[in-house]
C-alpha atoms as a PDB file:
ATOM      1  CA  UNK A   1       5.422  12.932  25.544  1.00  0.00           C
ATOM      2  CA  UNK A   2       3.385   9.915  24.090  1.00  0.00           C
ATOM      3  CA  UNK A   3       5.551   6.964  23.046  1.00  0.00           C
ATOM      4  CA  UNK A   4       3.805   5.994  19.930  1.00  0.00           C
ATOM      5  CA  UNK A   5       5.499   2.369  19.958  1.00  0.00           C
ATOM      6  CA  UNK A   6       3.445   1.549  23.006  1.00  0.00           C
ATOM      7  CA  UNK A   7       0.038   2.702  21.683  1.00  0.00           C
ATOM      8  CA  UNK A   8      -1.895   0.343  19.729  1.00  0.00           C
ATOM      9  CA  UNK A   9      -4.233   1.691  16.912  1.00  0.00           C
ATOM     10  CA  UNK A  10      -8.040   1.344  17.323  1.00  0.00           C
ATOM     11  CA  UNK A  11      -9.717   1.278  13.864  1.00  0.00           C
ATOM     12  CA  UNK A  12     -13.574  -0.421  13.447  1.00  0.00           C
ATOM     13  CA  UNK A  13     -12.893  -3.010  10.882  1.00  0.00           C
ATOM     14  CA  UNK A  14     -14.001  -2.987   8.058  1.00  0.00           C
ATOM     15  CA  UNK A  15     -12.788   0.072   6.557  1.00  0.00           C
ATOM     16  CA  UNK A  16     -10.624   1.624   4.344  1.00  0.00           C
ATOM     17  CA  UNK A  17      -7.022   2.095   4.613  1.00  0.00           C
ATOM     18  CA  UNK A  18      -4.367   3.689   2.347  1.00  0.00           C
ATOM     19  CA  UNK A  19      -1.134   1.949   1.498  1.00  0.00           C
ATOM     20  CA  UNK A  20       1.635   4.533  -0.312  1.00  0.00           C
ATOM     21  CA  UNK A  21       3.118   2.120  -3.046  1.00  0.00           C
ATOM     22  CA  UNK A  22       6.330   3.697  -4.889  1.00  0.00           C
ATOM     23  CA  UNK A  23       8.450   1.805  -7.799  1.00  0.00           C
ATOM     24  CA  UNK A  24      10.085   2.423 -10.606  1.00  0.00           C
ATOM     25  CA  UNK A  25       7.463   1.957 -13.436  1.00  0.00           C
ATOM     26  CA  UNK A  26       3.909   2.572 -13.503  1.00  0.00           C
ATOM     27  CA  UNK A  27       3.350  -0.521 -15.750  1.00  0.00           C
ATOM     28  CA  UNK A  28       5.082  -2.671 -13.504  1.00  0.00           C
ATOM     29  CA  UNK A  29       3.774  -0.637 -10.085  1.00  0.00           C
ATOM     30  CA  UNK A  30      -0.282  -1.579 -11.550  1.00  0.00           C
ATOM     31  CA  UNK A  31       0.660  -4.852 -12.504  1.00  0.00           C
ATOM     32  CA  UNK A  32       1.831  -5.677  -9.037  1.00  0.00           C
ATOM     33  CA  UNK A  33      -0.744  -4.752  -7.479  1.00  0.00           C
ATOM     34  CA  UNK A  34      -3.335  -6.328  -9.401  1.00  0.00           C
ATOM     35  CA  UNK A  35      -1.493  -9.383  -9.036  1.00  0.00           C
ATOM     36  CA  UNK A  36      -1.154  -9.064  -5.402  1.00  0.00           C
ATOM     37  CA  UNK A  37      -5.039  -8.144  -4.936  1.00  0.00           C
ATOM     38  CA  UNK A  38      -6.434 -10.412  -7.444  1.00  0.00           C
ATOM     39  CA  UNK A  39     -10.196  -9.948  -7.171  1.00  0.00           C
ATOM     40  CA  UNK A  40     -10.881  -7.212  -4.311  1.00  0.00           C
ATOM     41  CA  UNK A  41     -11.503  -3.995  -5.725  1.00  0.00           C
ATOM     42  CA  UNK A  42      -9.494  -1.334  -4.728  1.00  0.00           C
ATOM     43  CA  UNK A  43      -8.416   1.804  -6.098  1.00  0.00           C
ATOM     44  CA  UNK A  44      -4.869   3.022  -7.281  1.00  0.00           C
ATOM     45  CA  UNK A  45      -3.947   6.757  -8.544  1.00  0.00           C
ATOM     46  CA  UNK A  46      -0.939   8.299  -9.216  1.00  0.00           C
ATOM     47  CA  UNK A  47       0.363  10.411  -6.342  1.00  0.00           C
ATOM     48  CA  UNK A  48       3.727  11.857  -7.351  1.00  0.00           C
ATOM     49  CA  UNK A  49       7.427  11.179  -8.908  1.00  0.00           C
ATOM     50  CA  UNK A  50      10.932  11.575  -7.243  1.00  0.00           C
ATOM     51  CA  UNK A  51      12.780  14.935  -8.355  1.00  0.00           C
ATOM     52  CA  UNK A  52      14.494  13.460 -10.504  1.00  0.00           C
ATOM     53  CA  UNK A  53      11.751  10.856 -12.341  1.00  0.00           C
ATOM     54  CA  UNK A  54      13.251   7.710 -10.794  1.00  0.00           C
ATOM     55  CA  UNK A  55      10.763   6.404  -8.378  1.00  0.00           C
ATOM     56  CA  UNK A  56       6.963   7.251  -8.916  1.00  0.00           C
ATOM     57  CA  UNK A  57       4.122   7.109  -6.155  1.00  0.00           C
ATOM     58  CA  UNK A  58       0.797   5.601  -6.188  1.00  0.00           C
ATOM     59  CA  UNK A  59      -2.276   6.130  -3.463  1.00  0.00           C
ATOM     60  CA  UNK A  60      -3.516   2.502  -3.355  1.00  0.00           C
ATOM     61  CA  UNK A  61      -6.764   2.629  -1.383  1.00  0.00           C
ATOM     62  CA  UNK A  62      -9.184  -0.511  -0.491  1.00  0.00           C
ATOM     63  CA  UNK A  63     -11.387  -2.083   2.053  1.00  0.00           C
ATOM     64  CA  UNK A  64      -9.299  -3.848   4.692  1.00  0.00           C
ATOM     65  CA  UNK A  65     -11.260  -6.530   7.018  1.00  0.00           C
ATOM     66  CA  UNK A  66      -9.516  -7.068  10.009  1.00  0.00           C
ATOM     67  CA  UNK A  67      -5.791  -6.326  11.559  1.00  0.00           C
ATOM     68  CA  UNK A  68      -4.282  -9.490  10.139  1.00  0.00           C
ATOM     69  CA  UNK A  69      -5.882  -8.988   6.590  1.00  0.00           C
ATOM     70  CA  UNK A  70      -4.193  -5.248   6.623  1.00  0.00           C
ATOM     71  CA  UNK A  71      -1.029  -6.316   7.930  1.00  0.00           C
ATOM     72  CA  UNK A  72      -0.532  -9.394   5.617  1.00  0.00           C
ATOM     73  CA  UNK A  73      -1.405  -6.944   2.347  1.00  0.00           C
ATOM     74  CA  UNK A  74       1.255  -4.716   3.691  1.00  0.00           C
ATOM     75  CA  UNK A  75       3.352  -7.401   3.784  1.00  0.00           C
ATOM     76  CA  UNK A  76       2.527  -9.196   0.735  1.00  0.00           C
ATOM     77  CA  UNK A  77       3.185  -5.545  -1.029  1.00  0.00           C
ATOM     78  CA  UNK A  78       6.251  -4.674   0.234  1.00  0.00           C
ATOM     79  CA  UNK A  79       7.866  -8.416  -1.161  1.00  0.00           C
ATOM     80  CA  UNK A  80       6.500  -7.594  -4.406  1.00  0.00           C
ATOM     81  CA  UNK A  81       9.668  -7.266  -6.547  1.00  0.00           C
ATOM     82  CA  UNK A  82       8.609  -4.658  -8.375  1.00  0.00           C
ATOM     83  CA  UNK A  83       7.794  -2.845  -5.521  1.00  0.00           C
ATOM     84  CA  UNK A  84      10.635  -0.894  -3.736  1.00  0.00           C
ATOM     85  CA  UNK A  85       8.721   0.366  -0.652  1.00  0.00           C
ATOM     86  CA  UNK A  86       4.616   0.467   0.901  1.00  0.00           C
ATOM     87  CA  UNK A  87       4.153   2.934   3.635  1.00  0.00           C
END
């Protein structure tokens, strides 16, 4: 069996990763994110809603440069507070 935690992930930089974004309000969820991105384009869609309408999902899809620039926008994301979790 492969032990994922000891593989490292090859990706030719640039490119273009996904980031799952979920919160609680769409307004707040795009607002966030533009914030957090400021000027780089990117694209954000809807993706789906908790079973009961609480917490909504959003695709958020841009160009990342490097490791450190897609690791840093991960974390930058996911201390949003209006953002409850990035995967």
């Amino acid at each position: 069996m492969i032990d994922l935690n000891k593989e490292k992930l090859e990706l030719n930089y640039p490119c273009k990763w996904t980031y799952k974004v979920i919160g609680k309000s769409e307004t707040e969820i795009k607002k966030a994110v533009k914030e957090t991105l400021d000027q780089r384009e990117y694209s954000l869609k809807t993706s789906n809603s908790s079973k009961k309408g609480k917490f909504l999902s959003f695709t958020l899809e841009l160009l990342v440069h490097n490791d450190d620039d897609r690791k840093t926008l991960y974390d930058v994301l996911c201390k949003h507070n209006k953002i409850n979790m990035v995967l």
